[in-house]
PDB file of N, CA and C in Angstrom:
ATOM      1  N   UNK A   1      44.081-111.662 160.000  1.00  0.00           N
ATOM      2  CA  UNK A   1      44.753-111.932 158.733  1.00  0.00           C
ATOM      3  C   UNK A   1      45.200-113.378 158.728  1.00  0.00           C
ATOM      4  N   UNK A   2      44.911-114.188 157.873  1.00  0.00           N
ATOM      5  CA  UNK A   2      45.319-115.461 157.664  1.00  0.00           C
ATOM      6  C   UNK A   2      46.556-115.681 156.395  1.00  0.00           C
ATOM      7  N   UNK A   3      47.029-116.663 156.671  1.00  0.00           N
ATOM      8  CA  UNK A   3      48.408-117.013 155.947  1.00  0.00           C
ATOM      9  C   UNK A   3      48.465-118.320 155.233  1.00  0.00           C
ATOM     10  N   UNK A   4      48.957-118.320 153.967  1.00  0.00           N
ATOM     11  CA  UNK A   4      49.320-119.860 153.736  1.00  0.00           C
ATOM     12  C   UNK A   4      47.659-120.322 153.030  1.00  0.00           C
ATOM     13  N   UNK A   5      46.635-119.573 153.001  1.00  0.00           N
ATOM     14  CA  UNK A   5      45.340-120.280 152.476  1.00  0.00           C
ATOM     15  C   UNK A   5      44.659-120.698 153.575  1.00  0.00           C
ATOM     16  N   UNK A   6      45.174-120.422 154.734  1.00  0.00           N
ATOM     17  CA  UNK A   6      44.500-121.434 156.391  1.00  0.00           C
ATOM     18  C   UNK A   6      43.683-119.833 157.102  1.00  0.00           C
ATOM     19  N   UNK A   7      42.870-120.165 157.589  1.00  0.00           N
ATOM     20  CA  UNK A   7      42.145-119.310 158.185  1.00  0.00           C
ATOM     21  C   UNK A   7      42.097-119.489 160.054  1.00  0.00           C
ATOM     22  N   UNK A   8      42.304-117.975 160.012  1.00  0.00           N
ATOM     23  CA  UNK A   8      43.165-118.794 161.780  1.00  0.00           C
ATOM     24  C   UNK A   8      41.826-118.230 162.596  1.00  0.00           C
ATOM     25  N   UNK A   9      40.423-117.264 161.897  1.00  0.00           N
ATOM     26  CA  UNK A   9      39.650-117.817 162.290  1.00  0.00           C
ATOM     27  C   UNK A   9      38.224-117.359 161.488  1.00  0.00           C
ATOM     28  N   UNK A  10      37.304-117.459 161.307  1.00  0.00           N
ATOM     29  CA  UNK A  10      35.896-117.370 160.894  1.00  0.00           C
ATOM     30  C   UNK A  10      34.978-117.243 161.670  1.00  0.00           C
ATOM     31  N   UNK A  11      33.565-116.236 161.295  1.00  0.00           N
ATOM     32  CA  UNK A  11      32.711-116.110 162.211  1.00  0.00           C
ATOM     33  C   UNK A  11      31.310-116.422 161.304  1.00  0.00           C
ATOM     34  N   UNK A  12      30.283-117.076 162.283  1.00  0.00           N
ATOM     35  CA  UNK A  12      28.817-117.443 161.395  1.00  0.00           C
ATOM     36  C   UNK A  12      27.655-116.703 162.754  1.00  0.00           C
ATOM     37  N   UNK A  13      26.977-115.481 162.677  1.00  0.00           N
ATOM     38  CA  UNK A  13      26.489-115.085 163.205  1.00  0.00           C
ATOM     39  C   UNK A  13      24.872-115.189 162.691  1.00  0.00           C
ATOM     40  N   UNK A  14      23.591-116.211 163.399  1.00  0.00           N
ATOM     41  CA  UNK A  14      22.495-115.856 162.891  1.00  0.00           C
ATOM     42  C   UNK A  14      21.809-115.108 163.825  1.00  0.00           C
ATOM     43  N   UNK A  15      20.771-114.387 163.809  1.00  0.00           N
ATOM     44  CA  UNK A  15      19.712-113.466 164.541  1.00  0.00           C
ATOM     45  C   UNK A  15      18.590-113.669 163.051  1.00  0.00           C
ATOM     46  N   UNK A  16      17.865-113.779 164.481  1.00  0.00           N
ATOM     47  CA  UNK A  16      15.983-114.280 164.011  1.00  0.00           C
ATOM     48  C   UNK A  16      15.291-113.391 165.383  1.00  0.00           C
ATOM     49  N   UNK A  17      14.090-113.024 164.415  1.00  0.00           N
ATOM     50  CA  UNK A  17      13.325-112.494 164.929  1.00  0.00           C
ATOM     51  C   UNK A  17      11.598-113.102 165.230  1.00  0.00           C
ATOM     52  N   UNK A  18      11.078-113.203 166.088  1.00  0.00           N
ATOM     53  CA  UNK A  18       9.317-113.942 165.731  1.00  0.00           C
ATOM     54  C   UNK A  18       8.597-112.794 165.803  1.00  0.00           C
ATOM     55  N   UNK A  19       7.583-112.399 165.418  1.00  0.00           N
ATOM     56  CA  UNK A  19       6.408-111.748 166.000  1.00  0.00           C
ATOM     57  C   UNK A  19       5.220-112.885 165.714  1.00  0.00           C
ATOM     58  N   UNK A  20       4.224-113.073 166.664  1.00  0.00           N
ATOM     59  CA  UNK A  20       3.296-114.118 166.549  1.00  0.00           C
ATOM     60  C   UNK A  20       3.468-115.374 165.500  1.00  0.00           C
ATOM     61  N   UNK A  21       2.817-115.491 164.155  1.00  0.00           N
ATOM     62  CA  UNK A  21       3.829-116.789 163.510  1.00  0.00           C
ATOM     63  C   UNK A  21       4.481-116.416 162.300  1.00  0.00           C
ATOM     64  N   UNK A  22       4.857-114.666 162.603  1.00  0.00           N
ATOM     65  CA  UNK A  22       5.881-115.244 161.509  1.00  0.00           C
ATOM     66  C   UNK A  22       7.491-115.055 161.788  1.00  0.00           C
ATOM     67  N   UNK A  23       8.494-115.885 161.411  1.00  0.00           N
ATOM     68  CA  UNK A  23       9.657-115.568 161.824  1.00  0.00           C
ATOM     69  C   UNK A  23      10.796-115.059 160.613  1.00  0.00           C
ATOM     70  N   UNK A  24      11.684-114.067 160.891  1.00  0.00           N
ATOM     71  CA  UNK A  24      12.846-113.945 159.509  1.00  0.00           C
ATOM     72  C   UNK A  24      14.179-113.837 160.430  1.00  0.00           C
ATOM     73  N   UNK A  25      14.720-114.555 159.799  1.00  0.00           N
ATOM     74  CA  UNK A  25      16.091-114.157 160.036  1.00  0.00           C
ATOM     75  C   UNK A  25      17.434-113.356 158.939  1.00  0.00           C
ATOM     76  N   UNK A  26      18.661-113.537 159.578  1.00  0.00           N
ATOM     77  CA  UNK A  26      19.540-113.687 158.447  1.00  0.00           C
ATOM     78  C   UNK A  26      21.047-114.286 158.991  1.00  0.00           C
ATOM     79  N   UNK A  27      21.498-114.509 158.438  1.00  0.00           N
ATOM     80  CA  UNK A  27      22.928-115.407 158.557  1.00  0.00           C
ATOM     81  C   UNK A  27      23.628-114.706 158.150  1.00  0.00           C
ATOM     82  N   UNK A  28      24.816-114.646 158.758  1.00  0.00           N
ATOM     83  CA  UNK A  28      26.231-113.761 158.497  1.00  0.00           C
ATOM     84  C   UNK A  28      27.613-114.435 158.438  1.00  0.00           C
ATOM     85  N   UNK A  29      28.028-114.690 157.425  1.00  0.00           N
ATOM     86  CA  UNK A  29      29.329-115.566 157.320  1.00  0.00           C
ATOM     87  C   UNK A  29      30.355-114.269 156.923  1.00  0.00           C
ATOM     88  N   UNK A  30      31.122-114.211 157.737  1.00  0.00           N
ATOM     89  CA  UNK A  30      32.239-113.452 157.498  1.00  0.00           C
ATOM     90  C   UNK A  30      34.148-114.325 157.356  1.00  0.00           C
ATOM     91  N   UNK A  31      34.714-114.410 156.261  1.00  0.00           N
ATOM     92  CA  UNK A  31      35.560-114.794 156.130  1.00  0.00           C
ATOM     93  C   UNK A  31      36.952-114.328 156.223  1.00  0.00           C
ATOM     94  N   UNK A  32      37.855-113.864 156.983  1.00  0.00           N
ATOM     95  CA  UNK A  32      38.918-112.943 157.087  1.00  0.00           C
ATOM     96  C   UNK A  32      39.731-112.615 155.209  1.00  0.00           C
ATOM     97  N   UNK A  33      40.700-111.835 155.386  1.00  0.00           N
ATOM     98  CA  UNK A  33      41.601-111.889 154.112  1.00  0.00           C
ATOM     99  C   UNK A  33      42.627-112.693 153.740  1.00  0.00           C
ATOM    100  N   UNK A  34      42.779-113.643 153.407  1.00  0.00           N
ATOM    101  CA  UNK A  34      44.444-114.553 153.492  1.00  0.00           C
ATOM    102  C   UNK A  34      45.524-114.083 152.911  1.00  0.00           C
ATOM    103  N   UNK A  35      46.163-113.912 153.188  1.00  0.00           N
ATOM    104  CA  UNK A  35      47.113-112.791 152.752  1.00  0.00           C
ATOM    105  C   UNK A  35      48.168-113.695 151.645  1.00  0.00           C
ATOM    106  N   UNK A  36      49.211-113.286 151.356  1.00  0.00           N
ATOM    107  CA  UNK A  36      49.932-113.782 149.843  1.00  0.00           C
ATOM    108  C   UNK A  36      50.689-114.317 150.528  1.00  0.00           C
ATOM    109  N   UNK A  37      50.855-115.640 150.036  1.00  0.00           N
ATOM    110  CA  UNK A  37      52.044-116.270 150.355  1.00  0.00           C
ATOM    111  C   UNK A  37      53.115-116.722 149.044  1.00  0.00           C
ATOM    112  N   UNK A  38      53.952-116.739 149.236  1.00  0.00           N
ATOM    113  CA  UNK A  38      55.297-116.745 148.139  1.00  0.00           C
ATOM    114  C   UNK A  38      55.243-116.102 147.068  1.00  0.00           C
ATOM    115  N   UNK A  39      54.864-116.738 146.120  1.00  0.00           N
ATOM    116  CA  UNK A  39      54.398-116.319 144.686  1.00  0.00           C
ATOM    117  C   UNK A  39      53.101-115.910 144.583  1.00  0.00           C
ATOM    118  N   UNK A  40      51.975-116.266 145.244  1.00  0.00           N
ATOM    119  CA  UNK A  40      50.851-116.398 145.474  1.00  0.00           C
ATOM    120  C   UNK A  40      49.804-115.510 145.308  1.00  0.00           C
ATOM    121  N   UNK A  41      49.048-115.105 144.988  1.00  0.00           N
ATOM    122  CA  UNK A  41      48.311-113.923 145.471  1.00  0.00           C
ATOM    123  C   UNK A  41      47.220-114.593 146.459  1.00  0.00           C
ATOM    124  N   UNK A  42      47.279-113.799 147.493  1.00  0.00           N
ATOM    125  CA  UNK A  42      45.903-114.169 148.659  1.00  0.00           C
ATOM    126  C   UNK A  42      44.452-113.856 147.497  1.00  0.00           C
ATOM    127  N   UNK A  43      43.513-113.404 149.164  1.00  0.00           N
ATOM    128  CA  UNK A  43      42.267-113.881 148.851  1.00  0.00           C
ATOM    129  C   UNK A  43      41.587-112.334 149.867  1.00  0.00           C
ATOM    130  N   UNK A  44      40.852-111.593 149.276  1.00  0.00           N
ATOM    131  CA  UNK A  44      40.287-110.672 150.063  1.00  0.00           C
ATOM    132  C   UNK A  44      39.393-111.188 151.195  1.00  0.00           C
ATOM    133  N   UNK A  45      38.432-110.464 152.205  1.00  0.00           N
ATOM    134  CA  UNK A  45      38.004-110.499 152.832  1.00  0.00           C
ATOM    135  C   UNK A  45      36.651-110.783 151.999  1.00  0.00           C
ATOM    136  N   UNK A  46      35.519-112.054 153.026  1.00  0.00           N
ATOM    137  CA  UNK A  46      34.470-112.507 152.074  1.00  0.00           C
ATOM    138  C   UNK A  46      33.341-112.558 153.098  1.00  0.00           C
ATOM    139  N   UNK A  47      32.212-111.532 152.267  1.00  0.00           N
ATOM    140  CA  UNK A  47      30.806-111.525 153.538  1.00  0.00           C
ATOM    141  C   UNK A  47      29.649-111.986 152.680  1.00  0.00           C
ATOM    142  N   UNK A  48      29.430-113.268 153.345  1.00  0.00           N
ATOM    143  CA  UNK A  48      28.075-114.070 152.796  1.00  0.00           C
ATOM    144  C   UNK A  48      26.534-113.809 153.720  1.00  0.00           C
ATOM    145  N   UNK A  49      25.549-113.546 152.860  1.00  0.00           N
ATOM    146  CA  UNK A  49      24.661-113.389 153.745  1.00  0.00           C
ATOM    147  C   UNK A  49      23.198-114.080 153.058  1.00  0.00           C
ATOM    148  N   UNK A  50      22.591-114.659 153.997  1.00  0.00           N
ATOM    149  CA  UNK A  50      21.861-115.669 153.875  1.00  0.00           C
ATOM    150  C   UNK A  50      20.105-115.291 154.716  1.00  0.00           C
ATOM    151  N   UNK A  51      18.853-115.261 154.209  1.00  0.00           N
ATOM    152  CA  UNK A  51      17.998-114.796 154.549  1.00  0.00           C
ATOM    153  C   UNK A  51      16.865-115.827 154.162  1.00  0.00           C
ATOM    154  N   UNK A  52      16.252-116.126 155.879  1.00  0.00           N
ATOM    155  CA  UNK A  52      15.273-117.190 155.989  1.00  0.00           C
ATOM    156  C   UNK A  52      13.872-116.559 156.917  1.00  0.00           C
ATOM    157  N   UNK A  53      12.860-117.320 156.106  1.00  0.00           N
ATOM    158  CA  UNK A  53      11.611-116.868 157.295  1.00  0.00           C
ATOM    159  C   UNK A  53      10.323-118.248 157.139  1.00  0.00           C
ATOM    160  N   UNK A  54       9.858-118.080 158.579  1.00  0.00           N
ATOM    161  CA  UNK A  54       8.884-118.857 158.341  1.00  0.00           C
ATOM    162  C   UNK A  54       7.514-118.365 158.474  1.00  0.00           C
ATOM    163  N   UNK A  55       6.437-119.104 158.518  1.00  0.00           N
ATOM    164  CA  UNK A  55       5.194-118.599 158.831  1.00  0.00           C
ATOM    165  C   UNK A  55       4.540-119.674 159.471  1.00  0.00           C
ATOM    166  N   UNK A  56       3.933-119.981 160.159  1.00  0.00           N
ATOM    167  CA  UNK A  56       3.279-120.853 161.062  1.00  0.00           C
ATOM    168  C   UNK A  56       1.424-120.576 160.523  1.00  0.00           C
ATOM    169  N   UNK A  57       1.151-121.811 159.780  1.00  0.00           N
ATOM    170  CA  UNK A  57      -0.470-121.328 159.473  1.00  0.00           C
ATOM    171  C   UNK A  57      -1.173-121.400 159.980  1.00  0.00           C
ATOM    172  N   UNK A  58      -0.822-122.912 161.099  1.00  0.00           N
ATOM    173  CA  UNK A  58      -1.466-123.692 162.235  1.00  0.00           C
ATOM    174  C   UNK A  58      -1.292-124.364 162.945  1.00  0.00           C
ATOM    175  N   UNK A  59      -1.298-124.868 164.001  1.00  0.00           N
ATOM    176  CA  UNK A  59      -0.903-126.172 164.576  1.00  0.00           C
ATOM    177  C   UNK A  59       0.033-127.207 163.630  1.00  0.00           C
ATOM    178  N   UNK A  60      -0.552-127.568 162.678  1.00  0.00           N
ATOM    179  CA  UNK A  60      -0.386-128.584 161.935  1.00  0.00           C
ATOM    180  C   UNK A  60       0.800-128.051 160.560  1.00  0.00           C
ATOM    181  N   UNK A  61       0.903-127.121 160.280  1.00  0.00           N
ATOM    182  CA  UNK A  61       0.961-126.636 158.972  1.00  0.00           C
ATOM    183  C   UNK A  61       1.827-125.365 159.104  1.00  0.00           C
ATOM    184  N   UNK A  62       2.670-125.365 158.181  1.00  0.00           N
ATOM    185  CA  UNK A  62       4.373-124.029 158.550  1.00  0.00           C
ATOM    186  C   UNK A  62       4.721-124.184 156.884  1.00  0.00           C
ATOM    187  N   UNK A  63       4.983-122.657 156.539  1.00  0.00           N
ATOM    188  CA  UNK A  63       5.463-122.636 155.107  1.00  0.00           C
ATOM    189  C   UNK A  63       6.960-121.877 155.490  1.00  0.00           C
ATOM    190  N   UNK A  64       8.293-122.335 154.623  1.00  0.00           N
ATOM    191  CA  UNK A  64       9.246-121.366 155.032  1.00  0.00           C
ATOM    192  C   UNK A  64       9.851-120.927 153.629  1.00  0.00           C
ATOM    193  N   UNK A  65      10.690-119.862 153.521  1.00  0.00           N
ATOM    194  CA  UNK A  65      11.109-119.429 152.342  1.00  0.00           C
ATOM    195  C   UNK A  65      12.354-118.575 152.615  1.00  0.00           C
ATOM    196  N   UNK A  66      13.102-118.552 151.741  1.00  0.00           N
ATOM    197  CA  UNK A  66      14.491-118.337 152.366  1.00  0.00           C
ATOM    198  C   UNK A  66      15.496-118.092 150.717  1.00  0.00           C
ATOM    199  N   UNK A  67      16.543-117.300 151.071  1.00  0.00           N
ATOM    200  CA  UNK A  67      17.092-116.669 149.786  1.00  0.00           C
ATOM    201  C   UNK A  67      18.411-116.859 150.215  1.00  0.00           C
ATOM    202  N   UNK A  68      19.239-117.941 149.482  1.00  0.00           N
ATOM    203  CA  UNK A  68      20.671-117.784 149.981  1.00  0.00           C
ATOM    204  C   UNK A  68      21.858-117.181 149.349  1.00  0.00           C
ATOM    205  N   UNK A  69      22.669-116.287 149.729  1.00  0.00           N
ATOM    206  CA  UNK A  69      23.649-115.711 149.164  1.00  0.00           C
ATOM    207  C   UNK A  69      22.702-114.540 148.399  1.00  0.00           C
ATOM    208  N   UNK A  70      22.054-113.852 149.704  1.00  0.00           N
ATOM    209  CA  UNK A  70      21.083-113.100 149.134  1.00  0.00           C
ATOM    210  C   UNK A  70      21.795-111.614 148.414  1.00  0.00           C
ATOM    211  N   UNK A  71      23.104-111.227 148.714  1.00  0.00           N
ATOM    212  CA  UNK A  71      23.497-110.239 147.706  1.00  0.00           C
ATOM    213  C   UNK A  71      24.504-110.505 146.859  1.00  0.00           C
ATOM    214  N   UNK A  72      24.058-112.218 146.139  1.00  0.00           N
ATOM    215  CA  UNK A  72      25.193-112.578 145.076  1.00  0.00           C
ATOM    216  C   UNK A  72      26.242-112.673 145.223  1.00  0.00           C
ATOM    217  N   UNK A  73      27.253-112.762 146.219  1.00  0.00           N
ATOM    218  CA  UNK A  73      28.285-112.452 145.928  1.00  0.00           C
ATOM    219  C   UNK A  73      29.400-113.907 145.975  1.00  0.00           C
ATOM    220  N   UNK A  74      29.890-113.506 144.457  1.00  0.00           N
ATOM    221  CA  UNK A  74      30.625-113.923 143.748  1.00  0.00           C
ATOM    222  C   UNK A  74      32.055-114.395 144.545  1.00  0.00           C
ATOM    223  N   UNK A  75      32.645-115.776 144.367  1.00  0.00           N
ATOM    224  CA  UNK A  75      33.737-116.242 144.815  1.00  0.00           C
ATOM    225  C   UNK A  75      34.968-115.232 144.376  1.00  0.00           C
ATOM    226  N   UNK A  76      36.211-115.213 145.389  1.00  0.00           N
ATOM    227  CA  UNK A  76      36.963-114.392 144.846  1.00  0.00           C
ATOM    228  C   UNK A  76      37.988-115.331 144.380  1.00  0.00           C
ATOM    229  N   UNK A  77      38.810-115.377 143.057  1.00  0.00           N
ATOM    230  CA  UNK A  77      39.453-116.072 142.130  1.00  0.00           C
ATOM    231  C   UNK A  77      40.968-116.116 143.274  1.00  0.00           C
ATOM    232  N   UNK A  78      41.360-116.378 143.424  1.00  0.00           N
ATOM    233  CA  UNK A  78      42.859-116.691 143.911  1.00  0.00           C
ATOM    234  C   UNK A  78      43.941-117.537 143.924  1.00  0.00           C
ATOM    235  N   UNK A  79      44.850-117.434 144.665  1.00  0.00           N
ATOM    236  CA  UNK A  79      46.090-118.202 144.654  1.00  0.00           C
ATOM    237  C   UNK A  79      46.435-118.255 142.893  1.00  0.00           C
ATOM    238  N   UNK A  80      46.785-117.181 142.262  1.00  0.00           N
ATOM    239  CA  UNK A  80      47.101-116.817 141.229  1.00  0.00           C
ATOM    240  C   UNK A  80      48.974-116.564 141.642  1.00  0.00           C
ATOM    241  N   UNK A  81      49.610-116.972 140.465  1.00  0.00           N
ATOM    242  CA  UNK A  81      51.048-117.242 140.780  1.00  0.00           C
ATOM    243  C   UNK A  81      51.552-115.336 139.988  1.00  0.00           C
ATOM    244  N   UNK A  82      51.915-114.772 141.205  1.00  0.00           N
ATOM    245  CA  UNK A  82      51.775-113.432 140.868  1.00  0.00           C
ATOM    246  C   UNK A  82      53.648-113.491 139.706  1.00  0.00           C
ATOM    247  N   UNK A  83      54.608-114.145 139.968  1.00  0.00           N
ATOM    248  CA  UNK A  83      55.595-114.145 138.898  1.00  0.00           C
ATOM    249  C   UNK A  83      55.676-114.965 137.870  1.00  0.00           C
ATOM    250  N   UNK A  84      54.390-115.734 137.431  1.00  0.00           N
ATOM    251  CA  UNK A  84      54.442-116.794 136.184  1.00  0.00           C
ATOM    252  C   UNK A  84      55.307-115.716 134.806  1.00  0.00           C
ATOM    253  N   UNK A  85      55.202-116.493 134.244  1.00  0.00           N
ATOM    254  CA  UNK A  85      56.423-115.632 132.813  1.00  0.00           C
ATOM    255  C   UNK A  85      56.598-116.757 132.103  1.00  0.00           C
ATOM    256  N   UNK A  86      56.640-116.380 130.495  1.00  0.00           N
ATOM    257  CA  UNK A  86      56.822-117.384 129.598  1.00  0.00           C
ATOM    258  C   UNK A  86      56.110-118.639 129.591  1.00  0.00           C
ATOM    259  N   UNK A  87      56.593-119.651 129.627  1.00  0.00           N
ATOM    260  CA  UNK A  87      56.220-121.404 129.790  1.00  0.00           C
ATOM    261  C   UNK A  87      55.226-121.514 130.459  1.00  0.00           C
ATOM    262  N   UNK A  88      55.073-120.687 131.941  1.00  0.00           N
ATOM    263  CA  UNK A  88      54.877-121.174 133.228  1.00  0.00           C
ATOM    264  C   UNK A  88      53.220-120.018 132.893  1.00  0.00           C
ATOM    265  N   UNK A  89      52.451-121.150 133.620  1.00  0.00           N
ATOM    266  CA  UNK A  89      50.803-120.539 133.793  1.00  0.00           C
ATOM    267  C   UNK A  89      51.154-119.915 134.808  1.00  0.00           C
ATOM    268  N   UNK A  90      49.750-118.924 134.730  1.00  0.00           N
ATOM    269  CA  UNK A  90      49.361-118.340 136.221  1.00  0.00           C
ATOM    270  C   UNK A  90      48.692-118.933 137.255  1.00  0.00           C
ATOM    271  N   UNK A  91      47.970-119.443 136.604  1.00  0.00           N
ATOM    272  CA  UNK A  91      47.061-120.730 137.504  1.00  0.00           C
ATOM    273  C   UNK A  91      45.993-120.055 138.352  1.00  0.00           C
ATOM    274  N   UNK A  92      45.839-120.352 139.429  1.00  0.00           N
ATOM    275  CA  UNK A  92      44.663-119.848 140.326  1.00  0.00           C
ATOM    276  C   UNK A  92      43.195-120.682 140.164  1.00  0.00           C
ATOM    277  N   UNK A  93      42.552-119.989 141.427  1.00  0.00           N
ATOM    278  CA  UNK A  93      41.232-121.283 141.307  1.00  0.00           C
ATOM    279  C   UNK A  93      39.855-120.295 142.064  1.00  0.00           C
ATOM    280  N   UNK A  94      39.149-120.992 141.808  1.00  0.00           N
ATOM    281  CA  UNK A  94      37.981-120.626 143.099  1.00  0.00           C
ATOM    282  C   UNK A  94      38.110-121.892 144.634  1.00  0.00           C
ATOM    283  N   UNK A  95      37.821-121.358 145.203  1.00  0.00           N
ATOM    284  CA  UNK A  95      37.750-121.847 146.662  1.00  0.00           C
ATOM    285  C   UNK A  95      36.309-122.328 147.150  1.00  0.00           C
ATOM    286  N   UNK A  96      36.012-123.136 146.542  1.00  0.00           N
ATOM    287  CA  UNK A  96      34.371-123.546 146.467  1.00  0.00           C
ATOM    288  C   UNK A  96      33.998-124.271 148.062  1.00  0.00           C
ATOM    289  N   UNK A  97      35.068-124.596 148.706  1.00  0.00           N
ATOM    290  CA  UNK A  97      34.473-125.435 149.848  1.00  0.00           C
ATOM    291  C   UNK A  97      34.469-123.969 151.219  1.00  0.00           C
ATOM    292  N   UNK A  98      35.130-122.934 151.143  1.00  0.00           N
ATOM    293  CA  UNK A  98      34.487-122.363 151.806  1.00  0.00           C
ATOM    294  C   UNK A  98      33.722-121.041 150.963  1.00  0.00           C
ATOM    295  N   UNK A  99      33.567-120.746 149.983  1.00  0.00           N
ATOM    296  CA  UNK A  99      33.420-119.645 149.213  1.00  0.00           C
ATOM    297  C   UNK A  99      32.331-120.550 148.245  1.00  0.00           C
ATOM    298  N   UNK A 100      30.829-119.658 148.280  1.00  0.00           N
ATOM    299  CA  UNK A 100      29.762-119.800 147.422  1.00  0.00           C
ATOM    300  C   UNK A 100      30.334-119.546 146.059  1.00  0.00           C
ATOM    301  N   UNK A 101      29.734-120.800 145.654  1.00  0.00           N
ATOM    302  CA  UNK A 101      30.317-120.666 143.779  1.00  0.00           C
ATOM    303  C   UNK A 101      29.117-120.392 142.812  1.00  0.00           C
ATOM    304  N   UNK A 102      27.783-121.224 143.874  1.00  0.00           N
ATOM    305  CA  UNK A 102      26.345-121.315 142.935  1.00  0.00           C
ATOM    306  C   UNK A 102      25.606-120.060 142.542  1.00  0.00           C
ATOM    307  N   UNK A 103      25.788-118.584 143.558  1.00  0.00           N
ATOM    308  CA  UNK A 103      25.262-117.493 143.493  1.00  0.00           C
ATOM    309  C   UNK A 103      23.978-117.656 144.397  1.00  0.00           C
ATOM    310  N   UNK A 104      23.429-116.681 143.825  1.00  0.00           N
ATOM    311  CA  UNK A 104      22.138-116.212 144.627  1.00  0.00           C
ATOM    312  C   UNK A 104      20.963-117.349 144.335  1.00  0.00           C
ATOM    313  N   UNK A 105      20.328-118.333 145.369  1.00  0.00           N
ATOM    314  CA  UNK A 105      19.255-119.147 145.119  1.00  0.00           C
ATOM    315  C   UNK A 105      18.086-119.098 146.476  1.00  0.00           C
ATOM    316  N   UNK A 106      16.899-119.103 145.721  1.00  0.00           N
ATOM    317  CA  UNK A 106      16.095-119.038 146.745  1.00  0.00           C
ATOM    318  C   UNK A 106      14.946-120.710 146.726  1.00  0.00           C
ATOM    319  N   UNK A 107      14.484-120.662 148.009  1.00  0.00           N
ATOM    320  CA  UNK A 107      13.834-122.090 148.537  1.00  0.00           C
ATOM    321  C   UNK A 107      12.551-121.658 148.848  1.00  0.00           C
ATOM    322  N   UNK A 108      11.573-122.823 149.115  1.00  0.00           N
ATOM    323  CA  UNK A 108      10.234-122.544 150.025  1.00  0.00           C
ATOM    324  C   UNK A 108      10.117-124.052 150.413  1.00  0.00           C
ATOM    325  N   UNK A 109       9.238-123.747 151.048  1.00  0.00           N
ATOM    326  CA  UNK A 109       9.292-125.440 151.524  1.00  0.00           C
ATOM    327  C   UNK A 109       7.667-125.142 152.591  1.00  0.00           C
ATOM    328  N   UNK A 110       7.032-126.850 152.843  1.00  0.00           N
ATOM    329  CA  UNK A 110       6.174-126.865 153.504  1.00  0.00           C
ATOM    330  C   UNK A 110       5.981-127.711 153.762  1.00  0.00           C
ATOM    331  N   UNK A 111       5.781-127.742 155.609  1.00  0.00           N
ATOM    332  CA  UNK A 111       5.697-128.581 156.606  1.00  0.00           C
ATOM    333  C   UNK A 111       4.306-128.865 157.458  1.00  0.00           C
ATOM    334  N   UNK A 112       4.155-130.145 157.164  1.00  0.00           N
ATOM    335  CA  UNK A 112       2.849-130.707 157.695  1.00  0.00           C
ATOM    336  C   UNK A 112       3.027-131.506 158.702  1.00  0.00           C
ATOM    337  N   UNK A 113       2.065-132.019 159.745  1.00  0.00           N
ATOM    338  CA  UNK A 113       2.175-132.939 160.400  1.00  0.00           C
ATOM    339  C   UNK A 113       0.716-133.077 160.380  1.00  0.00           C
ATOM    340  N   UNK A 114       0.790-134.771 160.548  1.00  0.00           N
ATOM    341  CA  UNK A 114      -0.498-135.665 159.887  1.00  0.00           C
ATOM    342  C   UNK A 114      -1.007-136.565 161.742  1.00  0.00           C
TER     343      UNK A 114
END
């Protein structure tokens, strides 16, 4: 459980697999819950997952393709001022520097050597 918006700790777990040339993996970002501080409302617990593979055509030549934030998931809105009243906003934000804001995007790419 983290406090204050600070994360006391985070885990990034990848596992890949090869069979001859082709390889997949996936990436596991797990983010703890930050819990409420003052007025505050915390931030739930956040699991990002990220899915890459390559293929090897030849010596020379590798195609890779890869899907990030492969089950969408959406930033969670927080640090919302849980006693605003009258005058006073509620405020709150997204957390974009550790929390995916862009959604689900996928890549390919291809690698030569000449």
């Amino acid at each position: 459980l983290s406090t204050a918006g600070q994360y006391r700790w985070k885990t990034l777990t990848n596992i890949s697999y090869t069979i001859g040339s082709v390889r997949a993996g996936i990436q596991w970002q797990h983010l703890p819950k930050i819990a409420s501080g003052n007025t505050n409302t915390g931030l739930p617990a956040y699991d990002l997952f990220n899915f890459n593979s390559s293929y090897q055509i030849n010596d020379k030549a590798s195609v890779r393709f890869g899907v990030d934030n492969l089950f969408d998931k959406a930033p969670a809105f927080g640090g919302v001022n849980s006693v605003a009243s009258g005058l006073t906003l509620p405020g709150g934000s997204y957390n974009t520097t550790n929390y995916d804001a862009l959604g689900r995007r996928y890549y390919v790419g291809v690698t030569t050597k000449f």
